[in-house]
N, C-alpha and C. Protein backbone atom coordinates (compact mmCIF):
# COMPACT_ATOMS: atom_id res chain seq x y z
N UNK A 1 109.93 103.40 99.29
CA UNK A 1 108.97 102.36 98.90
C UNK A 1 109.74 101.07 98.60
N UNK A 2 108.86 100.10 98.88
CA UNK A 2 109.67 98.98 98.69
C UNK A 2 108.93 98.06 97.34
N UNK A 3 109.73 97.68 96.14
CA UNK A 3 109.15 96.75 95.18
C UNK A 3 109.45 95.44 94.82
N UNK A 4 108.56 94.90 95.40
CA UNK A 4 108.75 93.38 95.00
C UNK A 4 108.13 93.10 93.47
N UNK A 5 109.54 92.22 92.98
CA UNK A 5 109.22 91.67 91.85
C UNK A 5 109.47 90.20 91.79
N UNK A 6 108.45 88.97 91.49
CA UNK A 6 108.89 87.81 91.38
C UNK A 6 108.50 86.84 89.88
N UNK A 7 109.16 86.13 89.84
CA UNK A 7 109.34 85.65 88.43
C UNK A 7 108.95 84.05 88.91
N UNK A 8 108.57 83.41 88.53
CA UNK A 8 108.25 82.12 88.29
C UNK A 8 109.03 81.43 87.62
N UNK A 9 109.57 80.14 88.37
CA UNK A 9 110.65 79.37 88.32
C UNK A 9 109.77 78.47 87.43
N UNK A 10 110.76 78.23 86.17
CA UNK A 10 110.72 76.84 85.35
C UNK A 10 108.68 77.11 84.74
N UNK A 11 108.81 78.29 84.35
CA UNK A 11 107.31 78.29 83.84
C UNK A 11 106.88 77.99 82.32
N UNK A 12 108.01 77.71 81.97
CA UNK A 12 107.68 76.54 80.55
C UNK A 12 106.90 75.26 80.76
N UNK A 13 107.99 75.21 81.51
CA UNK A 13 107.44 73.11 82.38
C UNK A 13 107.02 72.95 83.08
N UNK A 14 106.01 74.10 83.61
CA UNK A 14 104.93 74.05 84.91
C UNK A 14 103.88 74.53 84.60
N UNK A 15 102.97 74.46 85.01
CA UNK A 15 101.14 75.19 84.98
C UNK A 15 101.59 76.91 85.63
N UNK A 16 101.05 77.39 85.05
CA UNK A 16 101.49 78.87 85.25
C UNK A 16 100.24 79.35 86.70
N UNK A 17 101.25 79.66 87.55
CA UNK A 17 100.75 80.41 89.24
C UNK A 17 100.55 81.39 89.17
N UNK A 18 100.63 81.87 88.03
CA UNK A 18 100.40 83.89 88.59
C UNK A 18 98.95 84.27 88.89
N UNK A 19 98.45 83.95 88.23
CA UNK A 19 96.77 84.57 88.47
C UNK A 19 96.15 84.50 89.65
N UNK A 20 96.61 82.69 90.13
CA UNK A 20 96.19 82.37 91.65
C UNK A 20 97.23 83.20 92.74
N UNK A 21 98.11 83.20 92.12
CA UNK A 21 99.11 84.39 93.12
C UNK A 21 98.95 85.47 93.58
N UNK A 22 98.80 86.20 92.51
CA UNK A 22 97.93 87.53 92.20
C UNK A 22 96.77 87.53 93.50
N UNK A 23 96.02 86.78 93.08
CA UNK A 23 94.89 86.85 93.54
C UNK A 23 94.45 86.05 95.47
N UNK A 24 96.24 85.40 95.93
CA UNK A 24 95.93 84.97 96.85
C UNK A 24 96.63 86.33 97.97
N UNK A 25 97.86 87.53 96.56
CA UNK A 25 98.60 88.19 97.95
C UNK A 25 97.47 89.66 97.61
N UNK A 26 96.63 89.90 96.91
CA UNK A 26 95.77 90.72 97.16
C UNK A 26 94.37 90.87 98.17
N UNK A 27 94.23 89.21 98.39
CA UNK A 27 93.48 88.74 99.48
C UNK A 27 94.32 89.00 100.82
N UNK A 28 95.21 88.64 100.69
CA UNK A 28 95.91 88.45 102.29
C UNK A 28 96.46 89.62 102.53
N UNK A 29 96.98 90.47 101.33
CA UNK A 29 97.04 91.63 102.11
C UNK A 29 96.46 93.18 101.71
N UNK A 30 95.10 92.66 101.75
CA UNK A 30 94.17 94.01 100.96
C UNK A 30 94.48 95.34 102.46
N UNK A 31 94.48 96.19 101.66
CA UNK A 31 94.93 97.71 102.82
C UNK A 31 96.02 97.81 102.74
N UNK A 32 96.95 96.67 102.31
CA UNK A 32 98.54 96.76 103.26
C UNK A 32 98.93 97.80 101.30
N UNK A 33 98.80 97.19 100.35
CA UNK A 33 99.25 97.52 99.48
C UNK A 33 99.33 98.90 98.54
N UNK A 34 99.78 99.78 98.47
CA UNK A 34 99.41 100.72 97.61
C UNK A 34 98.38 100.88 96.15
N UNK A 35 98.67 99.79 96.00
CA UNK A 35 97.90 99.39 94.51
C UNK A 35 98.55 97.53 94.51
N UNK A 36 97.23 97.33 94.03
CA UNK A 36 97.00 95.49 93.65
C UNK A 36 98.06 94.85 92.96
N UNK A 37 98.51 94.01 93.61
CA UNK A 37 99.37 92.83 92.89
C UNK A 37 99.08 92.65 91.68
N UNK A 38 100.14 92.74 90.54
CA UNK A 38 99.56 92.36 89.29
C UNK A 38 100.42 91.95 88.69
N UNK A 39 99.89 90.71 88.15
CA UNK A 39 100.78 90.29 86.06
C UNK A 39 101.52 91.33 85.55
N UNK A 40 102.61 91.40 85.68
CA UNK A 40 103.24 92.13 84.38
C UNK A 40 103.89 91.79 83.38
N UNK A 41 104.88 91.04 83.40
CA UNK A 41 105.14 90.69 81.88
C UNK A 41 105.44 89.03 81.80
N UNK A 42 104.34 88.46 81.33
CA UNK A 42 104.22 86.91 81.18
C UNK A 42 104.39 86.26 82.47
N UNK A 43 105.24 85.68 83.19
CA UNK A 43 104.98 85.27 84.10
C UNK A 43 105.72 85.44 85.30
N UNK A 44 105.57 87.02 85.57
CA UNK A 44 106.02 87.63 86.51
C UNK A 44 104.80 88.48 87.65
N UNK A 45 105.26 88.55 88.64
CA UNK A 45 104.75 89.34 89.76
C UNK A 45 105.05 91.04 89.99
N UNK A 46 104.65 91.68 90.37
CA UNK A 46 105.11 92.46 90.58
C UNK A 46 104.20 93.87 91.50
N UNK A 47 104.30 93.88 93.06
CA UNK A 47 103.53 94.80 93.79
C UNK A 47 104.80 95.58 94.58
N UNK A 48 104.05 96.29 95.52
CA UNK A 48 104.32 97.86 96.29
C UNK A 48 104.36 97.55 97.65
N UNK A 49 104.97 97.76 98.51
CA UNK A 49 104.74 98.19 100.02
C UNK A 49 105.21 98.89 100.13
N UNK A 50 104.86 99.73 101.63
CA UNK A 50 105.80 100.36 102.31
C UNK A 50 105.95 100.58 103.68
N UNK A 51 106.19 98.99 104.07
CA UNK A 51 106.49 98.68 105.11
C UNK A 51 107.41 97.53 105.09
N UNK A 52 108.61 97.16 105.97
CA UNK A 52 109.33 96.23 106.27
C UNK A 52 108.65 95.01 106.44
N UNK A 53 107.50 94.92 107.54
CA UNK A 53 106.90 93.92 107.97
C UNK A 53 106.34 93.01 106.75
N UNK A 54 105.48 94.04 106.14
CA UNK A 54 104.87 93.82 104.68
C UNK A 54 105.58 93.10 104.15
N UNK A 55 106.81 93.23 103.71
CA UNK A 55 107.83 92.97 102.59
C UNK A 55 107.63 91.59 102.79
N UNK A 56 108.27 91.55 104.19
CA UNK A 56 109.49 90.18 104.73
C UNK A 56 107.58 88.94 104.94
N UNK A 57 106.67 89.68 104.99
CA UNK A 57 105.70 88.68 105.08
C UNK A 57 105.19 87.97 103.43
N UNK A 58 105.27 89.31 102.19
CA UNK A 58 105.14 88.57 100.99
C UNK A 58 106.18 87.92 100.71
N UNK A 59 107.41 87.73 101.06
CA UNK A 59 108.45 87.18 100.71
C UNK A 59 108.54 86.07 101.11
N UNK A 60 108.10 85.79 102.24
CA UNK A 60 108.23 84.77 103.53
C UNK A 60 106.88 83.71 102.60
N UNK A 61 105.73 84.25 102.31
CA UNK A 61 104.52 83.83 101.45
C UNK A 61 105.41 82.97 100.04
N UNK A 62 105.99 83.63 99.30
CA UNK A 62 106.32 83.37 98.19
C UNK A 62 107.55 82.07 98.20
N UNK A 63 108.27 82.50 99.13
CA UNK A 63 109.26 81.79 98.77
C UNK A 63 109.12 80.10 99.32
N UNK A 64 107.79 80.09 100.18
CA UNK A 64 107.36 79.17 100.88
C UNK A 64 106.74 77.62 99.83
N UNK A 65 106.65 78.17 98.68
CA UNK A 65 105.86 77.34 97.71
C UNK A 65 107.75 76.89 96.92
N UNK A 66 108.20 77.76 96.87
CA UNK A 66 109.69 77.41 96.11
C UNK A 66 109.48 76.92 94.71
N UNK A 67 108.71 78.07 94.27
CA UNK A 67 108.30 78.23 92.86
C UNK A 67 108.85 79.97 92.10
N UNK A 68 109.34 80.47 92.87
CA UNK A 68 109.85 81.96 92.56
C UNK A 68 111.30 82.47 92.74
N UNK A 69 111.49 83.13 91.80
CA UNK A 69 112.66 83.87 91.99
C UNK A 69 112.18 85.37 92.58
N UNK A 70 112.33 86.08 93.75
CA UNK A 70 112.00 87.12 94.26
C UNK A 70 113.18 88.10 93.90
N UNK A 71 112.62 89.50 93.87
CA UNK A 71 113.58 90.24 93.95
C UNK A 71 112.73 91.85 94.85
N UNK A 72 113.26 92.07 95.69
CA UNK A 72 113.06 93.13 96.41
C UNK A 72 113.98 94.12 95.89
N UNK A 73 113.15 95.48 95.25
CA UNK A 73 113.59 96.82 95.31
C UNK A 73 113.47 98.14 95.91
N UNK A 74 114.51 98.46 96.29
CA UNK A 74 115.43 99.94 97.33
C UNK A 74 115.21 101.02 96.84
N UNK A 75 114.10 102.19 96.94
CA UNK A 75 114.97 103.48 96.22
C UNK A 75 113.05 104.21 96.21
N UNK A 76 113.69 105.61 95.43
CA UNK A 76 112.34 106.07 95.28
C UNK A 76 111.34 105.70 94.60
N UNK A 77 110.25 106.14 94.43
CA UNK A 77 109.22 105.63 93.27
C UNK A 77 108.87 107.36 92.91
N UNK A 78 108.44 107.56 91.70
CA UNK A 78 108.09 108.51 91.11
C UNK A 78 106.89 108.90 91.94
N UNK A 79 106.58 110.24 92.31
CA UNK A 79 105.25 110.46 92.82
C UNK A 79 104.84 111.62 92.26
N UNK A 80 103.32 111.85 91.92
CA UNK A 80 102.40 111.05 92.58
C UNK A 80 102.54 109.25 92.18
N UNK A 81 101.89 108.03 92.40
CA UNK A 81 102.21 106.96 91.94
C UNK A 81 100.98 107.14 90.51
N UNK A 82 101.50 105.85 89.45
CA UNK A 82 100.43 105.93 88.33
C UNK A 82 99.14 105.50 89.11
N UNK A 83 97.96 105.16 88.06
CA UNK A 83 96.79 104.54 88.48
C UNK A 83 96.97 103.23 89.22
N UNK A 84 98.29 102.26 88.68
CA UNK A 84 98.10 100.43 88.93
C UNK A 84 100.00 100.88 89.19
N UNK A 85 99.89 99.68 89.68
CA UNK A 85 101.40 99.10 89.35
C UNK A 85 102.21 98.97 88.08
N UNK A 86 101.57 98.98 87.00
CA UNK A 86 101.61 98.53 85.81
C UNK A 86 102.23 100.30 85.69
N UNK A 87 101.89 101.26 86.19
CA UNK A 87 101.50 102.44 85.47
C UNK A 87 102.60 103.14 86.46
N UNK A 88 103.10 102.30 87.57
CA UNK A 88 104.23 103.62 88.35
C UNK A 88 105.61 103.24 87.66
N UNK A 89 106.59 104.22 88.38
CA UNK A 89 107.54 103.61 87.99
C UNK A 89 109.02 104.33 89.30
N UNK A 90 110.09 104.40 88.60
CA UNK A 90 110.96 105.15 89.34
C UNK A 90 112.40 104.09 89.80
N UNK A 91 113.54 104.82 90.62
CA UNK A 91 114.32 104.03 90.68
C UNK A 91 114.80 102.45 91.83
N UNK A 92 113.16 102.02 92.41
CA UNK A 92 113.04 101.06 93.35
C UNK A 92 112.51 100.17 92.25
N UNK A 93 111.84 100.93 91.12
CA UNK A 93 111.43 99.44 90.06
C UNK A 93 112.82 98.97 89.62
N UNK A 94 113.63 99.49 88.87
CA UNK A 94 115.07 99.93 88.34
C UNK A 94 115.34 98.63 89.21
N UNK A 95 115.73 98.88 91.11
CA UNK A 95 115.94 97.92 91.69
C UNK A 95 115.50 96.71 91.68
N UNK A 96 114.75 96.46 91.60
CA UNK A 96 113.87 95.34 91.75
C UNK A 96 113.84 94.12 90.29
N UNK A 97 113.86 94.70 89.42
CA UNK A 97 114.41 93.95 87.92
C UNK A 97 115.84 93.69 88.30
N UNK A 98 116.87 94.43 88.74
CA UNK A 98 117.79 93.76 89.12
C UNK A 98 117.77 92.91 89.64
N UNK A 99 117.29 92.72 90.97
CA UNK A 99 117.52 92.23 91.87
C UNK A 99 116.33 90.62 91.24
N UNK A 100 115.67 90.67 90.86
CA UNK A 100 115.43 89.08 90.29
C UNK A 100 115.64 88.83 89.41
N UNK A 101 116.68 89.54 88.55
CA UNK A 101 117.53 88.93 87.75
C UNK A 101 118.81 88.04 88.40
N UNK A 102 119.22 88.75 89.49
CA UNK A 102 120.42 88.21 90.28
C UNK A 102 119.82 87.22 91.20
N UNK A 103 118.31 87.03 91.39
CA UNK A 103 117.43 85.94 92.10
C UNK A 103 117.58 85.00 91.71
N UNK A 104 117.27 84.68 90.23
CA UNK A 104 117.34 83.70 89.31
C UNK A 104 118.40 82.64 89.44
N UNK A 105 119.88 83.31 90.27
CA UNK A 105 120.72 82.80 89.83
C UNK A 105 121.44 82.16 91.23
N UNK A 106 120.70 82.41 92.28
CA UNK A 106 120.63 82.67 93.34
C UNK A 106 120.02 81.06 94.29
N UNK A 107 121.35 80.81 95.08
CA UNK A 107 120.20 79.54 95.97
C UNK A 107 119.21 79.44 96.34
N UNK A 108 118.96 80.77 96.82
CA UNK A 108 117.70 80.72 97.74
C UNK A 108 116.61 81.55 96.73
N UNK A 109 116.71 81.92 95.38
CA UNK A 109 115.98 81.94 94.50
C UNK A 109 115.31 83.81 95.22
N UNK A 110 116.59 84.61 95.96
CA UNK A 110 116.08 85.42 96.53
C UNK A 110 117.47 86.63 96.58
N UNK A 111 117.16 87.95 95.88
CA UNK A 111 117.77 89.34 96.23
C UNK A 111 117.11 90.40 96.33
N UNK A 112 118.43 91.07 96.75
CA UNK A 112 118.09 92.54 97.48
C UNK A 112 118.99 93.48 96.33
N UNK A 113 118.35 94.64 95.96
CA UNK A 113 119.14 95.90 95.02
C UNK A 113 118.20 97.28 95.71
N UNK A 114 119.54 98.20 95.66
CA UNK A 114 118.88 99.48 96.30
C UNK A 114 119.53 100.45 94.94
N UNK A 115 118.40 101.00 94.77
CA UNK A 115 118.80 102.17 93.71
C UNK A 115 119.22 103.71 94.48
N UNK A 116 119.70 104.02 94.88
CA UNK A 116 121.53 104.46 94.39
C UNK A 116 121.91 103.07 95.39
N UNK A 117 122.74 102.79 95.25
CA UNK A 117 123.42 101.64 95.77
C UNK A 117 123.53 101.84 97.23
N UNK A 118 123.59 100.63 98.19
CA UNK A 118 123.97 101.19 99.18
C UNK A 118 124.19 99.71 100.19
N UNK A 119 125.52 99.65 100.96
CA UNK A 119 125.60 98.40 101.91
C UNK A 119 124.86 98.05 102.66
N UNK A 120 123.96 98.36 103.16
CA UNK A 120 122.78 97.87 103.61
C UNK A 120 121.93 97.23 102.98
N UNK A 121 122.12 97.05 101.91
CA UNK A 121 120.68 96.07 100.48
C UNK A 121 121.81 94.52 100.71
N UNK A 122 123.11 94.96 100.78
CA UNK A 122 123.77 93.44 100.77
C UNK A 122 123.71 92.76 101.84
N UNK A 123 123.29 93.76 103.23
CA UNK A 123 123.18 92.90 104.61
C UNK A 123 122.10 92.49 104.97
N UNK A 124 120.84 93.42 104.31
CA UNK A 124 119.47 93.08 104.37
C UNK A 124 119.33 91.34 103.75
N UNK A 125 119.94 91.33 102.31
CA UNK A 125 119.63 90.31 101.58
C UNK A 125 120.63 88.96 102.47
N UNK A 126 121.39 89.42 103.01
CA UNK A 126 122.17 87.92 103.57
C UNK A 126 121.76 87.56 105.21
N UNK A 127 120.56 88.45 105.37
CA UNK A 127 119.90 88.22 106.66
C UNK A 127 118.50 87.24 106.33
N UNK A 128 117.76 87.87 104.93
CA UNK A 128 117.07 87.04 105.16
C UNK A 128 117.28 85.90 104.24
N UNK A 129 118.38 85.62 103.38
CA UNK A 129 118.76 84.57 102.91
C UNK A 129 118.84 83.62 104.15
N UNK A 130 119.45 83.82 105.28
CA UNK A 130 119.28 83.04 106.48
C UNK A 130 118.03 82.74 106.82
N UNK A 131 117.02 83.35 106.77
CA UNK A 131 115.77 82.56 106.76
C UNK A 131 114.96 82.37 106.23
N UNK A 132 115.45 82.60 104.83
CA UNK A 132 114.65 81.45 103.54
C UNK A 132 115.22 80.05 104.37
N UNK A 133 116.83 79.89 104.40
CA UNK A 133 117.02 78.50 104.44
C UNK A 133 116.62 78.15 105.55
N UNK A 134 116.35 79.18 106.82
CA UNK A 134 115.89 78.14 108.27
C UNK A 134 114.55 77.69 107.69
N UNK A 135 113.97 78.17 106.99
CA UNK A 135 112.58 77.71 106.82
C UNK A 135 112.26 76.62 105.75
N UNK A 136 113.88 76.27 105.15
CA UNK A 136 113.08 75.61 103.73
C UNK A 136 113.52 74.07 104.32
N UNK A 137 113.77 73.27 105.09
CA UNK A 137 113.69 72.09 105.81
C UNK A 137 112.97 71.87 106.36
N UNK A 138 111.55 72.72 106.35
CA UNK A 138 110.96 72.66 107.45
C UNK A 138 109.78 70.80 106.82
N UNK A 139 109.43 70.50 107.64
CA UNK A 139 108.68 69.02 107.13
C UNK A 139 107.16 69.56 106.83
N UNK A 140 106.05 68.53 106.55
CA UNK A 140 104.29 68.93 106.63
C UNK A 140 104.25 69.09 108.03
N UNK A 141 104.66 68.51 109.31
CA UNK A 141 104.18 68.29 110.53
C UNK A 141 104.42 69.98 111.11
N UNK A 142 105.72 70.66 110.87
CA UNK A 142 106.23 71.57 111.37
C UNK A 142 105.74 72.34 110.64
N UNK A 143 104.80 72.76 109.29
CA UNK A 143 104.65 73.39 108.73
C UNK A 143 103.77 73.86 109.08
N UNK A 144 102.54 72.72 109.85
CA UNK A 144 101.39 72.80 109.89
C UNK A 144 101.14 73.51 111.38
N UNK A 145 101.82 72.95 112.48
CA UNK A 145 102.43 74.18 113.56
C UNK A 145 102.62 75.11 113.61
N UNK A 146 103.14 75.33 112.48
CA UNK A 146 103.92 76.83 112.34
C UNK A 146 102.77 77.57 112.09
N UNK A 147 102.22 77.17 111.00
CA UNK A 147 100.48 78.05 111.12
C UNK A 147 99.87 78.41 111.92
N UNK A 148 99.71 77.05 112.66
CA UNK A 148 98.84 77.12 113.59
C UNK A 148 98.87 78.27 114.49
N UNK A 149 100.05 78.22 114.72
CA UNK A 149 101.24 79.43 115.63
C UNK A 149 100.91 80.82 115.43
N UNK A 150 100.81 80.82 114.07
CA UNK A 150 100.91 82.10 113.69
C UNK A 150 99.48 82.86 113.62
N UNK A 151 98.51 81.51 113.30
CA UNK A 151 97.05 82.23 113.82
C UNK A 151 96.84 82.79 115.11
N UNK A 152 97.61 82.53 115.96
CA UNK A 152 97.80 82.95 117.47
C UNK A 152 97.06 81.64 118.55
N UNK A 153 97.04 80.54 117.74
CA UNK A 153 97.18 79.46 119.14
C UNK A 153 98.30 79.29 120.09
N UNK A 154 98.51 79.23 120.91
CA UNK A 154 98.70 78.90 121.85
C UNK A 154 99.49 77.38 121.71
N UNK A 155 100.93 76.73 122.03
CA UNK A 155 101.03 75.73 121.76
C UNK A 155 100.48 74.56 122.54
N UNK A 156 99.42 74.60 123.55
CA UNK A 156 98.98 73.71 124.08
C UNK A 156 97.69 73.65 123.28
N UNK A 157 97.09 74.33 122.49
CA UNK A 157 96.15 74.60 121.43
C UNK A 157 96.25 73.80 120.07
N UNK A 158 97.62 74.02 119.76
CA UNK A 158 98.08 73.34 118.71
C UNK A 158 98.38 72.27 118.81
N UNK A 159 98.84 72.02 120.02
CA UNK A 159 99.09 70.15 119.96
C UNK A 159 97.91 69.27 120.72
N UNK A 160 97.08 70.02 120.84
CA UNK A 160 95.05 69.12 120.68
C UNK A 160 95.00 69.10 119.00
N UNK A 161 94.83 70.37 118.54
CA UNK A 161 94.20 70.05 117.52
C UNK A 161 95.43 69.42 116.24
N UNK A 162 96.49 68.89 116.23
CA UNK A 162 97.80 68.62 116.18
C UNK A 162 97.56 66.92 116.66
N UNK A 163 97.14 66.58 117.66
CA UNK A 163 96.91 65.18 118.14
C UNK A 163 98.20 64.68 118.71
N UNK A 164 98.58 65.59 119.52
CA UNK A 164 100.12 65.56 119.98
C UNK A 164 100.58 65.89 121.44
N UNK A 165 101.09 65.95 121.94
CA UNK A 165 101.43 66.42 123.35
C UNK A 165 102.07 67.82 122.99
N UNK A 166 101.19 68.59 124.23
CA UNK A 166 102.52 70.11 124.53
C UNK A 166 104.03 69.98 124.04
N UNK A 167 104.59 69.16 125.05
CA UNK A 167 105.83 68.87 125.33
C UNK A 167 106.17 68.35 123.58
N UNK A 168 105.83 67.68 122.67
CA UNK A 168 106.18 67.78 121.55
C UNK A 168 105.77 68.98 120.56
N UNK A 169 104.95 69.73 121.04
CA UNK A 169 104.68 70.94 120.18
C UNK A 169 106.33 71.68 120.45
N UNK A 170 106.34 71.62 121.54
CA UNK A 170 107.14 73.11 122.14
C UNK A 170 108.67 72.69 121.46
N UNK A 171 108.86 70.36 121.49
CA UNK A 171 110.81 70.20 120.62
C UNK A 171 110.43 70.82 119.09
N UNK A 172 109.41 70.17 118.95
CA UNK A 172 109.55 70.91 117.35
C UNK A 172 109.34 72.59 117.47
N UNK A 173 109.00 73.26 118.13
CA UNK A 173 109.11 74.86 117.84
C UNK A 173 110.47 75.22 118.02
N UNK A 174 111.15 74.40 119.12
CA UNK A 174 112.69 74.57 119.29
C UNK A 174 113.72 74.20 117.95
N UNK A 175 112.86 72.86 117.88
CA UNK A 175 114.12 71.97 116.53
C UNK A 175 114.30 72.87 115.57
N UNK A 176 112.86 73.47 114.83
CA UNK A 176 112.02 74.11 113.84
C UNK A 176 112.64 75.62 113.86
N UNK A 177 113.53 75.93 115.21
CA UNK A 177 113.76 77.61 115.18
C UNK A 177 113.01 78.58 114.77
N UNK A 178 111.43 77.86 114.74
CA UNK A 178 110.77 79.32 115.07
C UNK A 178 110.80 80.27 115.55
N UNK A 179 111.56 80.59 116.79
CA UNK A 179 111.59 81.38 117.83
C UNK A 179 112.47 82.43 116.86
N UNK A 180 113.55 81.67 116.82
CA UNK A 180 114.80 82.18 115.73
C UNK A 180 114.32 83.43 114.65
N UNK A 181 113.66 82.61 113.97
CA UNK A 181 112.88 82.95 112.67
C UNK A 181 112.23 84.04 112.66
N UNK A 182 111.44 84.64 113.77
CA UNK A 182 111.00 85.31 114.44
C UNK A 182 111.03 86.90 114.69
N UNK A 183 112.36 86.37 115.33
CA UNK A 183 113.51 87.56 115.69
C UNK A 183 114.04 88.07 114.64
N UNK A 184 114.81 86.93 113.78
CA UNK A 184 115.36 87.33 112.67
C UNK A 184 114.21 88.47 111.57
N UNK A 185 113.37 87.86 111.30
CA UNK A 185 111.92 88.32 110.35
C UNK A 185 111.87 89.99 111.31
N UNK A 186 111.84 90.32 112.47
CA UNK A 186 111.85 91.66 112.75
C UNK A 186 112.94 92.24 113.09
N UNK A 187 113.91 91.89 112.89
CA UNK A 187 115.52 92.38 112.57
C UNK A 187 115.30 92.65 111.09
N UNK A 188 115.14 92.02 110.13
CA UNK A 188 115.17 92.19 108.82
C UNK A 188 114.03 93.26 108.19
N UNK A 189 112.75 93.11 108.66
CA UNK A 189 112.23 94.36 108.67
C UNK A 189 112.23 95.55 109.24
N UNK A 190 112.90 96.05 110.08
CA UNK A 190 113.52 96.64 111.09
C UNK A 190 114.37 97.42 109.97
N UNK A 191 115.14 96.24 109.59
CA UNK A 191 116.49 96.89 108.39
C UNK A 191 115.91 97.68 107.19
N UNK A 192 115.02 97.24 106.51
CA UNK A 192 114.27 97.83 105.52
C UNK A 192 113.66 98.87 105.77
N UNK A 193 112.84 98.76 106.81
CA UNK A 193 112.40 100.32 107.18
C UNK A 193 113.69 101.25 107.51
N UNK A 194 114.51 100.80 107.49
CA UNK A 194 115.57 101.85 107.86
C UNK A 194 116.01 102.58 106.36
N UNK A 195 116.28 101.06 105.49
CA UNK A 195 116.71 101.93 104.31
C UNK A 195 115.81 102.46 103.57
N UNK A 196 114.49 102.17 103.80
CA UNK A 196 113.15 102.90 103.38
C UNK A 196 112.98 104.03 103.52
N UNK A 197 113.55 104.63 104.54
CA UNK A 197 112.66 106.59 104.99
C UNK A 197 113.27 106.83 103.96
C-alpha cells in the first residue's frame, strides 16, 4: 500500500487548504481510494492508494499549487484496514511521517521512505523529484495546455480553443517537455508498483 502524507507549507501565515483539499482529492479520485482523504493532525493530509498511477497523480495534484510538503510511504499496512484513515495504521504510515518530515526540508518540498528500508524508495524519490522540477517552470499559458491535453484534446483542439496556432501548441508541448513528463510519470509509477507487491 502506498501512504501519502502532506503537510502544509507556512500554515501559520497562510489561510489554511486542508478542508478544500480534502475535499477536492476525494472528488477527483472517488473509487481510486481505499478510504477518504482526511485531516489528521492540524494541518496535515493524509490518504491510501494502491496503485502507482494513483500516487504519482495525487502528488503531481499537490505539488502543483506549491503549498505542501509531500511525503509518500513504502511498506505494509495492518490488515484488515481500520474504519477511516484516521483508524489504520502499520509500517507504510511509519514511512510516510518520515518521509514528510525529510519533505519539509527538501527543494522540491517532496520524499520517498520505505518501511523496511530499501534502494528503490531513494531512486523512486530522485525520479520524480525530476518532475516536480520539469513541471514547476511551467508559465499560465503552458499550464493551461497542459490541461487541456490531459482532458484528451487533441492539440489542434487546444490551440482553437487556446486562440493559437497548431504549430505553437505542439513548440510549447516540446519546450514544456510534456512528452518527457509523461514517460517519466509511468516510469515512476511503474517503480512503485514494483516496490508495492
Amino acid at each position: 500500500m502506498i501512504v501519502i502524507t502532506a503537510d502544509q507549507i507556512a500554515s501559520r501565515t497562510t489561510s489554511d487548504m486542508v478542508a478544500n483539499t480534502v475535499d477536492a482529492l476525494n472528488s477527483s479520485f472517488d473509487g481510486k481510494l481505499p478510504h477518504r482523504a482526511e485531516r489528521t493532525v492540524g494541518d496535515e493530509i493524509q490518504l491510501m492508494v494502491d496503485s502507482g498511477a494513483t500516487a504519482l497523480h495525487v502528488i503531481r495534484d499537490l505539488s502543483r499549487v506549491g503549498r505542501w510538503s509531500i511525503g509518500v510511504g513504502l511498506g505494509d499496512v495492518r490488515m484488515p484496514l481500520g474504519a477511516s484513515i484516521r483508524e489504520s495504521n502499520g509500517p507504510a504510515f511509519f514511512a510516510a511521517r518520515d518521509a514528510v518530515e525529510r519533505a519539509k526540508k527538501r527543494a522540491t518540498h517532496f520524499a520517498v521512505s520505505h518501511n523496511p528500508e530499501s534502494p528503490l524508495a531513494g531512486e523512486i524519490e530522485a525520479l520524480i523529484d525530476l518532475l516536480l522540477l520539469l513541471r514547476e517552470e511551467r508559465t499560465g499559458k503552458a499550464w493551461r495546455l497542459y490541461d487541456l491535453l490531459a482532458e484528451g484534446m487533441t492539440q489542434g483542439e487546444a490551440a482553437k480553443k487556446l486562440g493559437v496556432s497548431a504549430q505553437a501548441t505542439s513548440k510549447m508541448s516540446i519546450a514544456w517537455s510534456f512528452r518527457a513528463e509523461e514517460a517519466g510519470t509511468r516510469a515512476a509509477a511503474a517503480q512503485l508498483d514494483r516496490i508495492n507487491l
